[in-house]
N, C-alpha and C. Protein backbone atom coordinates (compact mmCIF):
# COMPACT_ATOMS: atom_id res chain seq x y z
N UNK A 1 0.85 -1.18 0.00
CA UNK A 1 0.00 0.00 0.00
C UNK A 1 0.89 1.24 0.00
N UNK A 2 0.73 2.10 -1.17
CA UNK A 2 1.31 3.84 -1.06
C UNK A 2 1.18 3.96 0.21
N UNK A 3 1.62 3.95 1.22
CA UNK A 3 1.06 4.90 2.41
C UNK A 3 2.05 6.04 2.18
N UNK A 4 2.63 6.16 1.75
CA UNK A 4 3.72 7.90 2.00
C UNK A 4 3.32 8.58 1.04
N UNK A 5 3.04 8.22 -0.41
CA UNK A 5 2.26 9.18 -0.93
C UNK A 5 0.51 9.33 -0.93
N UNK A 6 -0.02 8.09 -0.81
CA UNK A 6 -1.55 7.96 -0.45
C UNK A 6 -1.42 9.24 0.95
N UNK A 7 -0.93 9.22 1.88
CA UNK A 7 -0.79 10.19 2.78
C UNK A 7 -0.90 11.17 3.11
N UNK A 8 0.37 11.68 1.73
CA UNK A 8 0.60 13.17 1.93
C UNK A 8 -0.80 13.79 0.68
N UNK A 9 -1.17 12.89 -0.37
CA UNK A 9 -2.19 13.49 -1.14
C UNK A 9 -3.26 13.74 -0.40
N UNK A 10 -3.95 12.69 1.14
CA UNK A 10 -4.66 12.63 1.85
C UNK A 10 -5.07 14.11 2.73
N UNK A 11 -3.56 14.44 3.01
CA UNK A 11 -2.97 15.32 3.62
C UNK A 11 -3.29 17.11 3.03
N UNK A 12 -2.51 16.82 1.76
CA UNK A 12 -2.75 17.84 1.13
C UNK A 12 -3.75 18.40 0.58
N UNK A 13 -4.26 17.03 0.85
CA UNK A 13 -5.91 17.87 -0.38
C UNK A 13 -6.74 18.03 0.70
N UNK A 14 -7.01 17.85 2.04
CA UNK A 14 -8.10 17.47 2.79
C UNK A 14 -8.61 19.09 2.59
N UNK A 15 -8.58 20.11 2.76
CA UNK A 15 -9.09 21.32 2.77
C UNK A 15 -9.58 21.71 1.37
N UNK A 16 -9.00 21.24 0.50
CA UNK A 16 -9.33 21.26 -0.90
C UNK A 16 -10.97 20.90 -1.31
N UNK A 17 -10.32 19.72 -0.87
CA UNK A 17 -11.72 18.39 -1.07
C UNK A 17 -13.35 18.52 0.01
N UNK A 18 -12.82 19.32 1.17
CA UNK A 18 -13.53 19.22 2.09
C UNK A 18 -14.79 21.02 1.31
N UNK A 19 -13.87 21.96 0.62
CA UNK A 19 -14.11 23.24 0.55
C UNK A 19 -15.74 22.54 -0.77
N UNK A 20 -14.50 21.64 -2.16
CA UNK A 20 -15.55 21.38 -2.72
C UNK A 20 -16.74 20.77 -2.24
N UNK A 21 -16.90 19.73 -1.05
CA UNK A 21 -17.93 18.66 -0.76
C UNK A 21 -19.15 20.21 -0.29
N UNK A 22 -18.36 20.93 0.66
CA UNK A 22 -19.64 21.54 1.24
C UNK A 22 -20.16 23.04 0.13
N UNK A 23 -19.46 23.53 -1.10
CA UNK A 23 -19.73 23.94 -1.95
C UNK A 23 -20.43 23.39 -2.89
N UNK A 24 -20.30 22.48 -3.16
CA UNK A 24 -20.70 22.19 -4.50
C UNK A 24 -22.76 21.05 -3.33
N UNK A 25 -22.65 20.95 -2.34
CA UNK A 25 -23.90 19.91 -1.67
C UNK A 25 -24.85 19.47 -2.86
N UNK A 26 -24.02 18.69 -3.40
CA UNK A 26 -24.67 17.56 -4.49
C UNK A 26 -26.08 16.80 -4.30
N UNK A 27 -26.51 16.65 -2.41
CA UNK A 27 -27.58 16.39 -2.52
C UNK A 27 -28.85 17.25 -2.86
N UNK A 28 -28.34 18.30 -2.95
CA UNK A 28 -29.66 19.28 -3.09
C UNK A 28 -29.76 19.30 -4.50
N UNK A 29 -28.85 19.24 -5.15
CA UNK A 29 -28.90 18.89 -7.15
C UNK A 29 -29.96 17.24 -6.90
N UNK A 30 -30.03 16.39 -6.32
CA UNK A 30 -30.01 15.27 -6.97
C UNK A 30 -31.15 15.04 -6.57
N UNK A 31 -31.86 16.17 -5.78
CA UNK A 31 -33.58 15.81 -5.61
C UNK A 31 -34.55 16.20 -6.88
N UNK A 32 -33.55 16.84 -7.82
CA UNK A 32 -34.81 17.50 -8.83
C UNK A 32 -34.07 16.84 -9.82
N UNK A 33 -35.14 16.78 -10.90
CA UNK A 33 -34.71 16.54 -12.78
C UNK A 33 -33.65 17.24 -12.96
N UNK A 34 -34.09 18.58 -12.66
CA UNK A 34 -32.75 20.11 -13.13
C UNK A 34 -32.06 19.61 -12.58
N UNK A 35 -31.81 19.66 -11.16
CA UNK A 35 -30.46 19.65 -10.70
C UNK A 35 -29.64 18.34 -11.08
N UNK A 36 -30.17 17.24 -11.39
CA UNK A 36 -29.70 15.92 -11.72
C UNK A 36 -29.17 16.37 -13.28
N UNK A 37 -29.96 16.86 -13.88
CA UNK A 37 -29.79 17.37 -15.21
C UNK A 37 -28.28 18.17 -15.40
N UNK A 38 -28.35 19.43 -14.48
CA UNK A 38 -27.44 20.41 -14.43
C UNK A 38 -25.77 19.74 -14.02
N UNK A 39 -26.00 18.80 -13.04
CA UNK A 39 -24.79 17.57 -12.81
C UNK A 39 -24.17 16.90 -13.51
N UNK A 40 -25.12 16.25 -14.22
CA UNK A 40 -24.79 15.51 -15.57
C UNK A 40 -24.16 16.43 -16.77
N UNK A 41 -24.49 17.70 -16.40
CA UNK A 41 -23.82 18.85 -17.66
C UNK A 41 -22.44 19.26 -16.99
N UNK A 42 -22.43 19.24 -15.85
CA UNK A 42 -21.45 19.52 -14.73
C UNK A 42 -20.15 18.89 -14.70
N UNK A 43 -20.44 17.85 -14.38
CA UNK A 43 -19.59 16.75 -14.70
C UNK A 43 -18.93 16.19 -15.66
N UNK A 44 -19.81 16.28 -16.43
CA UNK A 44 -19.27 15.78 -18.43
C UNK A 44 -18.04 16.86 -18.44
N UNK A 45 -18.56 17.96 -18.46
CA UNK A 45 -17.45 19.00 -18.92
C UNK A 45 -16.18 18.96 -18.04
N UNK A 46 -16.38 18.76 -17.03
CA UNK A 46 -14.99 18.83 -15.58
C UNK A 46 -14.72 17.27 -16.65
N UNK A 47 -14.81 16.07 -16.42
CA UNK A 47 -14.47 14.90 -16.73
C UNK A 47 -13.75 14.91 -18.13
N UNK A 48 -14.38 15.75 -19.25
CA UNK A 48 -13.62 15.92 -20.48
C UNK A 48 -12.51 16.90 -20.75
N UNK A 49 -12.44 17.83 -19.65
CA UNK A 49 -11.47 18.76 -19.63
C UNK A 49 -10.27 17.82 -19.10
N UNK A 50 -10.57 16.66 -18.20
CA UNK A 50 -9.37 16.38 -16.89
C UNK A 50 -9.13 15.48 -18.01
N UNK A 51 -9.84 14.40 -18.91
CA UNK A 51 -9.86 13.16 -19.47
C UNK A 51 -8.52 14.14 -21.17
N UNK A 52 -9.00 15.27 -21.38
CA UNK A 52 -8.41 15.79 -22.31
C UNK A 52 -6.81 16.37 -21.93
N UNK A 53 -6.35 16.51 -20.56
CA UNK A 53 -5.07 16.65 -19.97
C UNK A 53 -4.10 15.32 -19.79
N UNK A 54 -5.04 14.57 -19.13
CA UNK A 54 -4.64 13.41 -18.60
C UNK A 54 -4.24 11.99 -18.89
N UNK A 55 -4.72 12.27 -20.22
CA UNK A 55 -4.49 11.00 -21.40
C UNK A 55 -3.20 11.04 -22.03
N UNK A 56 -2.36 12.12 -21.93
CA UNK A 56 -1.41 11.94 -22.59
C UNK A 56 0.25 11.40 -21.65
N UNK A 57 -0.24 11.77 -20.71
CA UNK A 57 0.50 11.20 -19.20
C UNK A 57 0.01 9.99 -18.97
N UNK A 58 -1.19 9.74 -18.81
CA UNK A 58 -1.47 8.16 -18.32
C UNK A 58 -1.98 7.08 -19.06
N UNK A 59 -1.94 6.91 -20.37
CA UNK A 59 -2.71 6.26 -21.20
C UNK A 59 -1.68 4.94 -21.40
N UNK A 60 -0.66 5.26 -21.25
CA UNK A 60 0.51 4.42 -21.84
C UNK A 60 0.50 3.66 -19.93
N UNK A 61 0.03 3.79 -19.27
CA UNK A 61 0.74 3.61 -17.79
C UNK A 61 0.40 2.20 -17.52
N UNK A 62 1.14 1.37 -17.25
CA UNK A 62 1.31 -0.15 -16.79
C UNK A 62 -0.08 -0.51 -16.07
N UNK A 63 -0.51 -1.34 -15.85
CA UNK A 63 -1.37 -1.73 -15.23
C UNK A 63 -2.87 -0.69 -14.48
N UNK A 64 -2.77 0.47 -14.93
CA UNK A 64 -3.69 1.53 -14.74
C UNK A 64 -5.12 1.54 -15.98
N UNK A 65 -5.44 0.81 -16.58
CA UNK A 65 -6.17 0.67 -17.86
C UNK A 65 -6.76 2.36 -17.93
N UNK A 66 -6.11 3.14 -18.57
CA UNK A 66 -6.68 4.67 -18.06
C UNK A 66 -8.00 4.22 -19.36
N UNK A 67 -8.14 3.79 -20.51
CA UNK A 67 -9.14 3.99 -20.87
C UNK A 67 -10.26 3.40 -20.04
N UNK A 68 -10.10 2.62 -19.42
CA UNK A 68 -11.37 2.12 -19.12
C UNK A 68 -11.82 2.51 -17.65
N UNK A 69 -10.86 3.78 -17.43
CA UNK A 69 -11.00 4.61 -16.09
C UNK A 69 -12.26 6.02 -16.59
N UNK A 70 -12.19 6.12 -18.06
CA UNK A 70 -12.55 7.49 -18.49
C UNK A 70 -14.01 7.43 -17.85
N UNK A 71 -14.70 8.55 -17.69
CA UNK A 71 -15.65 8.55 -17.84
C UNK A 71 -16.83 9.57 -18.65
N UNK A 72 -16.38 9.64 -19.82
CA UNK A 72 -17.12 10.49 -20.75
C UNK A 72 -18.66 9.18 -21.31
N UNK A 73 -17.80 8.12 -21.53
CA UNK A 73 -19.10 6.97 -21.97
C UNK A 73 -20.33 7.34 -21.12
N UNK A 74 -20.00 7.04 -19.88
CA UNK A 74 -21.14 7.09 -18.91
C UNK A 74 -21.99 8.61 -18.89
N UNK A 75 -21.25 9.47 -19.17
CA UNK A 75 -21.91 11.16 -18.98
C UNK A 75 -22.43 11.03 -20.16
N UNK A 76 -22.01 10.60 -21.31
CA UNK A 76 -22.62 10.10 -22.69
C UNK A 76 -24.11 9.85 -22.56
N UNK A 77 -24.37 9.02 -21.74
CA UNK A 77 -25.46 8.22 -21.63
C UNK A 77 -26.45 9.17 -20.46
N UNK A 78 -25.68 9.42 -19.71
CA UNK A 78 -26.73 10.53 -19.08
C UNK A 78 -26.80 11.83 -19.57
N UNK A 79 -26.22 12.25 -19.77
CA UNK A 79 -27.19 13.57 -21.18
C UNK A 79 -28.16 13.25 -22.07
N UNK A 80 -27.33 11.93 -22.69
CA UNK A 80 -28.87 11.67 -23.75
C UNK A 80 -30.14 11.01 -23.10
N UNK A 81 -30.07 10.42 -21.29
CA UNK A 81 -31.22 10.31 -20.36
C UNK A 81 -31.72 11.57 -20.19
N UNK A 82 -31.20 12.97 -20.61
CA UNK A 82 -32.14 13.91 -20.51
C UNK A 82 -32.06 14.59 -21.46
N UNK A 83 -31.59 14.19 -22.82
CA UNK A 83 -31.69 15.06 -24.09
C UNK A 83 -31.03 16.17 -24.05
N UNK A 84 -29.80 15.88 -23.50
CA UNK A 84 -28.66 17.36 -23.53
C UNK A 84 -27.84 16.86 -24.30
N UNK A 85 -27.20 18.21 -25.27
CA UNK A 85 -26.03 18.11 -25.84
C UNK A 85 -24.69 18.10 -25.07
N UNK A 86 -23.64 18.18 -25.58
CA UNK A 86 -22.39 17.66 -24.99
C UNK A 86 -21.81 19.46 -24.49
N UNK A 87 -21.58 19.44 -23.06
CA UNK A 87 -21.33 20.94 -23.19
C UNK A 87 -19.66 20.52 -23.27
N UNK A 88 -19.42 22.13 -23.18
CA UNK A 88 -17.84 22.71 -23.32
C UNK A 88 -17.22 22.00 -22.30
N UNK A 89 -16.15 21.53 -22.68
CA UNK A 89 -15.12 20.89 -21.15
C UNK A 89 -14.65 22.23 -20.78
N UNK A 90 -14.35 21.48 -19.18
CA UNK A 90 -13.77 22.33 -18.33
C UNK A 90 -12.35 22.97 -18.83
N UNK A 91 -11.69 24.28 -18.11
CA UNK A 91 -10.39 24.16 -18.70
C UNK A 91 -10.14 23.45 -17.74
N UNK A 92 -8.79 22.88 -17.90
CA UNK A 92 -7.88 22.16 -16.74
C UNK A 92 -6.33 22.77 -17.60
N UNK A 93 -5.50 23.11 -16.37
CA UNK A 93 -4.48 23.00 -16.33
C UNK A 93 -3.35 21.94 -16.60
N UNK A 94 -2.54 21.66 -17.95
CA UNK A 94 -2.03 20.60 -18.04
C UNK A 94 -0.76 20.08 -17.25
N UNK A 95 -1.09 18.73 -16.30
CA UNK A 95 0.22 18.53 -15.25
C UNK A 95 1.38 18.46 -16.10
N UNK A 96 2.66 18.52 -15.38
CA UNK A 96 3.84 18.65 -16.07
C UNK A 96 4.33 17.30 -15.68
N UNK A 97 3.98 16.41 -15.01
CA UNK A 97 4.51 15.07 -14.90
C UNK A 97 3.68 14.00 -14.82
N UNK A 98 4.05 12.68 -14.98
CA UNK A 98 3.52 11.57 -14.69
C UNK A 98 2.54 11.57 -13.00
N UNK A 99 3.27 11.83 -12.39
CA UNK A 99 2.78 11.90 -10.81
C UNK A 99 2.01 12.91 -10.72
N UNK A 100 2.11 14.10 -11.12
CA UNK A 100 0.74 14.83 -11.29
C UNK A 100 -0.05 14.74 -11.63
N UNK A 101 -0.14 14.08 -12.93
CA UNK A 101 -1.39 13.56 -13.63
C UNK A 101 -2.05 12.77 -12.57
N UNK A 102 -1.07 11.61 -12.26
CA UNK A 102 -1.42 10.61 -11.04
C UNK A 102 -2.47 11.49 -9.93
N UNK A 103 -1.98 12.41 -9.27
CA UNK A 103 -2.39 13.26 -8.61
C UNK A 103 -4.12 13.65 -8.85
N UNK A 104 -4.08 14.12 -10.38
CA UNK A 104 -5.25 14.66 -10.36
C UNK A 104 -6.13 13.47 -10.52
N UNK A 105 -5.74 12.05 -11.41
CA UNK A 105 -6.86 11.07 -11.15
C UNK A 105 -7.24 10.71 -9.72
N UNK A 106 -6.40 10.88 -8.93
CA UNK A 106 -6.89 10.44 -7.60
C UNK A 106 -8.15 11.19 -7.03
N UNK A 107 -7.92 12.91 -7.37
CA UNK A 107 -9.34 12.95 -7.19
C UNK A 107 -10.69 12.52 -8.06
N UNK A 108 -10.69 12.33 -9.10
CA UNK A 108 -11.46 11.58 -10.33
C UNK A 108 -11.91 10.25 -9.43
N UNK A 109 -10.67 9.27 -9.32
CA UNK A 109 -10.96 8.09 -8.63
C UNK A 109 -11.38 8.07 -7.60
N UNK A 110 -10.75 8.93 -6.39
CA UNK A 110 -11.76 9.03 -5.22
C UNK A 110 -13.62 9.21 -5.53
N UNK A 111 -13.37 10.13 -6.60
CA UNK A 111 -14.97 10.25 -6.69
C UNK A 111 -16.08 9.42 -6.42
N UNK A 112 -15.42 8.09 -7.19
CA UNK A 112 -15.91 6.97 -7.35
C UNK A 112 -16.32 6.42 -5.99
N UNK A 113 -15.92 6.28 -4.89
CA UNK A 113 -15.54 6.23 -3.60
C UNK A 113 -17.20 6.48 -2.70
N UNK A 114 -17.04 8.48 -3.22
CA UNK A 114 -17.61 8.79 -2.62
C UNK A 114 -19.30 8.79 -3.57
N UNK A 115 -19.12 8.58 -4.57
CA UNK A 115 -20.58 8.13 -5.28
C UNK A 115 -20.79 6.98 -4.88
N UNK A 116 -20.47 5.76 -4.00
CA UNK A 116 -20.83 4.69 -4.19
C UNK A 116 -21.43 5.39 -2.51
N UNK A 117 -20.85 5.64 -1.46
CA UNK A 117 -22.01 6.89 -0.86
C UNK A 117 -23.25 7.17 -0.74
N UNK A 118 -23.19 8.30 -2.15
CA UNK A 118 -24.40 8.59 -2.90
C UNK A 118 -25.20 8.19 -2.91
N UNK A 119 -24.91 7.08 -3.78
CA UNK A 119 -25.37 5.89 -4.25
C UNK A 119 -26.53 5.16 -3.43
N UNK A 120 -26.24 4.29 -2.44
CA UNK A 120 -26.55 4.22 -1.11
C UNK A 120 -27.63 4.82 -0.29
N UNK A 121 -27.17 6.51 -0.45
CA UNK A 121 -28.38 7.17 0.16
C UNK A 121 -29.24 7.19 -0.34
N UNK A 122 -29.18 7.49 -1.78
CA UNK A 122 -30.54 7.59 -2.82
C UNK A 122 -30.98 6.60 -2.58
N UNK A 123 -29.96 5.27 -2.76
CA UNK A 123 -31.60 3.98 -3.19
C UNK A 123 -31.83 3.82 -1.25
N UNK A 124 -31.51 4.43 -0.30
CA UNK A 124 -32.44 4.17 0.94
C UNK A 124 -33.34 4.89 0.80
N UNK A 125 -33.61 6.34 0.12
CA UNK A 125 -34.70 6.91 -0.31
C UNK A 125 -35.23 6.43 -1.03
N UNK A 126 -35.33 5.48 -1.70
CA UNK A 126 -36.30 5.19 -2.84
C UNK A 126 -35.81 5.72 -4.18
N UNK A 127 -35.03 6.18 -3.82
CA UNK A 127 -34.66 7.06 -5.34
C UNK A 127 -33.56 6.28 -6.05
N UNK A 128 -33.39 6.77 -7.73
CA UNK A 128 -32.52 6.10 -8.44
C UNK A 128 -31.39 6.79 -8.81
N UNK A 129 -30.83 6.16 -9.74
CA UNK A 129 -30.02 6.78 -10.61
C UNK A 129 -30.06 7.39 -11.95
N UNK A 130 -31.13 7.49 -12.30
CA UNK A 130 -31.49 7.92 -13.50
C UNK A 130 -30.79 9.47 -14.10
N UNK A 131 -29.65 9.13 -14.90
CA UNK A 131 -29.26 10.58 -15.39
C UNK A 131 -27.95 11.04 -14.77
N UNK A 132 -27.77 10.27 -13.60
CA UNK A 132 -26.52 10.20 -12.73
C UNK A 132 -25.69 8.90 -12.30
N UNK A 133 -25.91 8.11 -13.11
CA UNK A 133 -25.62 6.90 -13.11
C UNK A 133 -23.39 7.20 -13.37
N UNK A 134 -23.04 8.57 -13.78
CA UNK A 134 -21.77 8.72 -13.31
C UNK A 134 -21.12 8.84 -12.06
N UNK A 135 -22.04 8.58 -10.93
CA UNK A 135 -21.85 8.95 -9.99
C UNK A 135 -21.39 7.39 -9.47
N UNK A 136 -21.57 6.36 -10.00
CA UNK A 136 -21.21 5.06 -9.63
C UNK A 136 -20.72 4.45 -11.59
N UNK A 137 -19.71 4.61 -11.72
CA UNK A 137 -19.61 4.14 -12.86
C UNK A 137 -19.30 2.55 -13.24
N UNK A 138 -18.43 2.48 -11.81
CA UNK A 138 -17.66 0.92 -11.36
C UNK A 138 -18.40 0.02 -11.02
N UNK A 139 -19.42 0.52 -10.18
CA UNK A 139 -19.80 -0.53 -9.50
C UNK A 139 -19.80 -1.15 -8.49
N UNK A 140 -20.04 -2.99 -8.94
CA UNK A 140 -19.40 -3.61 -7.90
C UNK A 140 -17.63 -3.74 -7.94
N UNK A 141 -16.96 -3.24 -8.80
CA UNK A 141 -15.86 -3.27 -9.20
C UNK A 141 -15.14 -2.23 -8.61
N UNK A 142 -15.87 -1.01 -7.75
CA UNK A 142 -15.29 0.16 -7.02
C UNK A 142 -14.16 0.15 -6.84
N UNK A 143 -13.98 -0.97 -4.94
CA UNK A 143 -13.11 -1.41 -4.68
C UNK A 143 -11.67 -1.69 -5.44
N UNK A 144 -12.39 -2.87 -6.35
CA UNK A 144 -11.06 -3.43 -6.81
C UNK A 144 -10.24 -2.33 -7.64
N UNK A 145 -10.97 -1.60 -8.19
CA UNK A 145 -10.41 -0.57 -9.67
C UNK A 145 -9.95 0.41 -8.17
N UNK A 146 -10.40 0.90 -6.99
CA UNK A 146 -9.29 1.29 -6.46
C UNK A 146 -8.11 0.92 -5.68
N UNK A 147 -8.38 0.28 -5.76
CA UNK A 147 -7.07 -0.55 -5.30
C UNK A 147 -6.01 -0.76 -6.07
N UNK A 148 -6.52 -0.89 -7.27
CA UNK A 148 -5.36 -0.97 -8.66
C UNK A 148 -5.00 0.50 -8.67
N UNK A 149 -5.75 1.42 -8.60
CA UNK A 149 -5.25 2.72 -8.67
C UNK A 149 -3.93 3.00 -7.68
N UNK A 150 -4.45 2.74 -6.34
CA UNK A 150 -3.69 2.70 -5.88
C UNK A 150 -2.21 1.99 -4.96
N UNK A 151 -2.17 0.60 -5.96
CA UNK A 151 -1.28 -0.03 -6.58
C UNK A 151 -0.30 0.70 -7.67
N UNK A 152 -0.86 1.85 -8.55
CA UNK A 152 -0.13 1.86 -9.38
C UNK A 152 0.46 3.40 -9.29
N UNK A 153 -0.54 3.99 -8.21
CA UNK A 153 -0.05 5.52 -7.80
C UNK A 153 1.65 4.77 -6.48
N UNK A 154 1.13 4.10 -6.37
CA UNK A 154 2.51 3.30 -5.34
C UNK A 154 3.66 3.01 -6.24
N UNK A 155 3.56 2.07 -7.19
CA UNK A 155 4.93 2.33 -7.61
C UNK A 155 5.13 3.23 -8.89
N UNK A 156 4.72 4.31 -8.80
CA UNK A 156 4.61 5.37 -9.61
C UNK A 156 5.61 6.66 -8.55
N UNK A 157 4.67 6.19 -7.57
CA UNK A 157 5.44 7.37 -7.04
C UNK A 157 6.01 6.78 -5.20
N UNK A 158 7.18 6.05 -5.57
CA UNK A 158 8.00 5.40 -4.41
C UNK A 158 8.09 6.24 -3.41
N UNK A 159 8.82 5.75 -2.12
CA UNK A 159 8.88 6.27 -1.02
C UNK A 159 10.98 6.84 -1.40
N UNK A 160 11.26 6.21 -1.80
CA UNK A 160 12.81 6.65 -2.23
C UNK A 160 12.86 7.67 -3.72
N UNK A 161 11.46 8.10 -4.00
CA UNK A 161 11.18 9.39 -5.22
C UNK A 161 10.51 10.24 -4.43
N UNK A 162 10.79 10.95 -3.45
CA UNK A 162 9.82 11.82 -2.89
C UNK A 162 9.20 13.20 -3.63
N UNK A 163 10.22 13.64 -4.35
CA UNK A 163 9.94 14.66 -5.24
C UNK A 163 8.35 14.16 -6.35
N UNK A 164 8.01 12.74 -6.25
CA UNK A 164 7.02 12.44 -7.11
C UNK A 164 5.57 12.67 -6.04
N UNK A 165 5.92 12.43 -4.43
CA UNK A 165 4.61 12.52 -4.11
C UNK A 165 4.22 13.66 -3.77
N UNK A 166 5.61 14.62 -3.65
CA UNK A 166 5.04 16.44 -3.85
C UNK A 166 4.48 16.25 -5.26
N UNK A 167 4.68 15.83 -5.96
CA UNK A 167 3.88 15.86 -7.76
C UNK A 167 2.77 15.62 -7.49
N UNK A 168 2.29 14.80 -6.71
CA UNK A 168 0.84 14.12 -6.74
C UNK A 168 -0.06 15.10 -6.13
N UNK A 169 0.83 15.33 -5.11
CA UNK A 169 -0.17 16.29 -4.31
C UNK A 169 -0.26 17.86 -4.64
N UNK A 170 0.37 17.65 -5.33
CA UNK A 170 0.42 19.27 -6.40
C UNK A 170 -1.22 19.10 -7.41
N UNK A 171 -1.15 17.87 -7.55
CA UNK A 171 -1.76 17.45 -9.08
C UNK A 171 -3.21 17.67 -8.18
N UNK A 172 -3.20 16.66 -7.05
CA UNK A 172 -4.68 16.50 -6.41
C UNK A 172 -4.93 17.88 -5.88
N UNK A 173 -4.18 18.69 -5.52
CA UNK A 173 -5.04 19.74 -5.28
C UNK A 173 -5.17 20.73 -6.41
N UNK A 174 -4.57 20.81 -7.29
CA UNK A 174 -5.12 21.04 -8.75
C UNK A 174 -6.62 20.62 -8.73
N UNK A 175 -6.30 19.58 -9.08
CA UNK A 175 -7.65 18.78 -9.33
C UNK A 175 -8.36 18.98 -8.70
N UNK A 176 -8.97 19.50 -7.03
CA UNK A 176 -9.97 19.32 -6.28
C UNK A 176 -10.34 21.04 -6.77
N UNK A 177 -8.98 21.50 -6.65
CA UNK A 177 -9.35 22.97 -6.98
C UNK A 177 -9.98 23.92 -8.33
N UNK A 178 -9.81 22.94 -9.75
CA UNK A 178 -10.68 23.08 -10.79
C UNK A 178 -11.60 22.66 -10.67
N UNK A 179 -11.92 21.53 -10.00
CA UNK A 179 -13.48 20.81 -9.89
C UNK A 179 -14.20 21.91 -9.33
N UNK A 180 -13.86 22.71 -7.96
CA UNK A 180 -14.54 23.01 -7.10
C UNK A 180 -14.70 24.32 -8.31
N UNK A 181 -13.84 24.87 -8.92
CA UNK A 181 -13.98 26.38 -9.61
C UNK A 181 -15.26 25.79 -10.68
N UNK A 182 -14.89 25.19 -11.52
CA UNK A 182 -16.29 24.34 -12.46
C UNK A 182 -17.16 23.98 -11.81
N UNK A 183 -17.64 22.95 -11.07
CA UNK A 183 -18.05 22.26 -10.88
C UNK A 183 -19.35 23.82 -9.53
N UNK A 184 -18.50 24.17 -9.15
CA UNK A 184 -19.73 25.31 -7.81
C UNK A 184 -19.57 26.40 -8.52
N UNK A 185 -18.93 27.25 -9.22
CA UNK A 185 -19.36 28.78 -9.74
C UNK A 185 -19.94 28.11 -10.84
N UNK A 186 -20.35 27.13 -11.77
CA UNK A 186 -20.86 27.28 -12.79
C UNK A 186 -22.56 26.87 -12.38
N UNK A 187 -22.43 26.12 -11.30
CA UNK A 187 -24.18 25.75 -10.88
C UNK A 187 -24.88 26.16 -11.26
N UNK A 188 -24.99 27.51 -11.20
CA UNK A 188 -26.12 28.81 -11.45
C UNK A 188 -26.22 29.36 -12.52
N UNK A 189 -25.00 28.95 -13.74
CA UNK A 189 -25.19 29.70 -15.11
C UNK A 189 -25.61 27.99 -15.63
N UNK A 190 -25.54 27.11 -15.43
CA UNK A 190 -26.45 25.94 -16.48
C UNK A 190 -27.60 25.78 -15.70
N UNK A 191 -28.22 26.75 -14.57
CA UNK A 191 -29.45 26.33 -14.19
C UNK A 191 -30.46 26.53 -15.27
């Protein structure tokens, strides 16, 4: 297990990650059509901006299957569950290394994490997934696909390369910090 860089990304992003969760309160989007709607527009664009940086750093990467990490397929399918076109990707900032990139999937992959969450609460409400079905893309496969992630953020970025897990954690708070700029100032202009 990464624990020295799983750690310090843990570490570094927690204020990051914590600023987006209570900015962006996803449950109040996911009680209405709109707001489920507006998510699904939300997301596509953050996901194709990060998926349009991040492919050229991690696509080639050993045991990481980055294509079958993407998640544009799935936002695919929930836009056309509500008859939206494909909006503009996010900008994202392009990382300058392997371990950054690393960095910013971790928040991507955490996502996964915390939609399975989501997930959870809705169907104890009665409620589905309809239209947000990116919010669990994995599955029952969550777990395992993180675990490989972070299998491969481990020997990506060793405990004898330290300069790689300052990369990561450069990258993840990148990453938490475009999400949160996309993902909460734009709420109110795709309402």
């Amino acid at each position: 297990m990464p624990t020295d860089v799983l750690s310090r990304l843990r570490a570094e992003t927690r204020a990051a990650h914590e600023a987006l969760e209570a900015d962006l309160d996803i449950f109040s989007h996911l009680a209405s059509d709109a707001g489920r709607r507006r998510l699904a527009r939300l997301f596509h664009g953050l996901h194709a901006g990060a998926e349009a940086v991040l492919a050229p750093w991690l696509a080639a990467v050993p045991g990481l299957d980055y294509e079958a990490r993407r998640r544009r397929p799935v936002l695919d399918r929930d836009l056309a569950h509500f008859g939206e076109a494909t909006p503009p990707p996010c900008p994202m900032a392009k990382p300058a290394s392997r371990a950054e990139a690393l960095g910013i999937l971790y928040v991507l992959e955490g996502s996964t994490l915390g939609g399975q969450v989501i997930r959870k609460r809705l169907l104890s409400r009665g409620a589905g997934l309809d239209g947000v079905s990116f919010l669990d893309p994995y599955g029952a496969e969550t777990g395992p696909r993180w675990k490989g992630f972070l299998a491969v953020l481990g020997r990506e970025c060793p405990p004898d390369r330290p300069e790689t897990a300052e990369a990561a954690a450069r990258g993840g708070v990148a990453g938490f910090t475009a999400a949160r700029a996309w993902l909460c100032a734009r709420q109110e202009a795709l309402a």
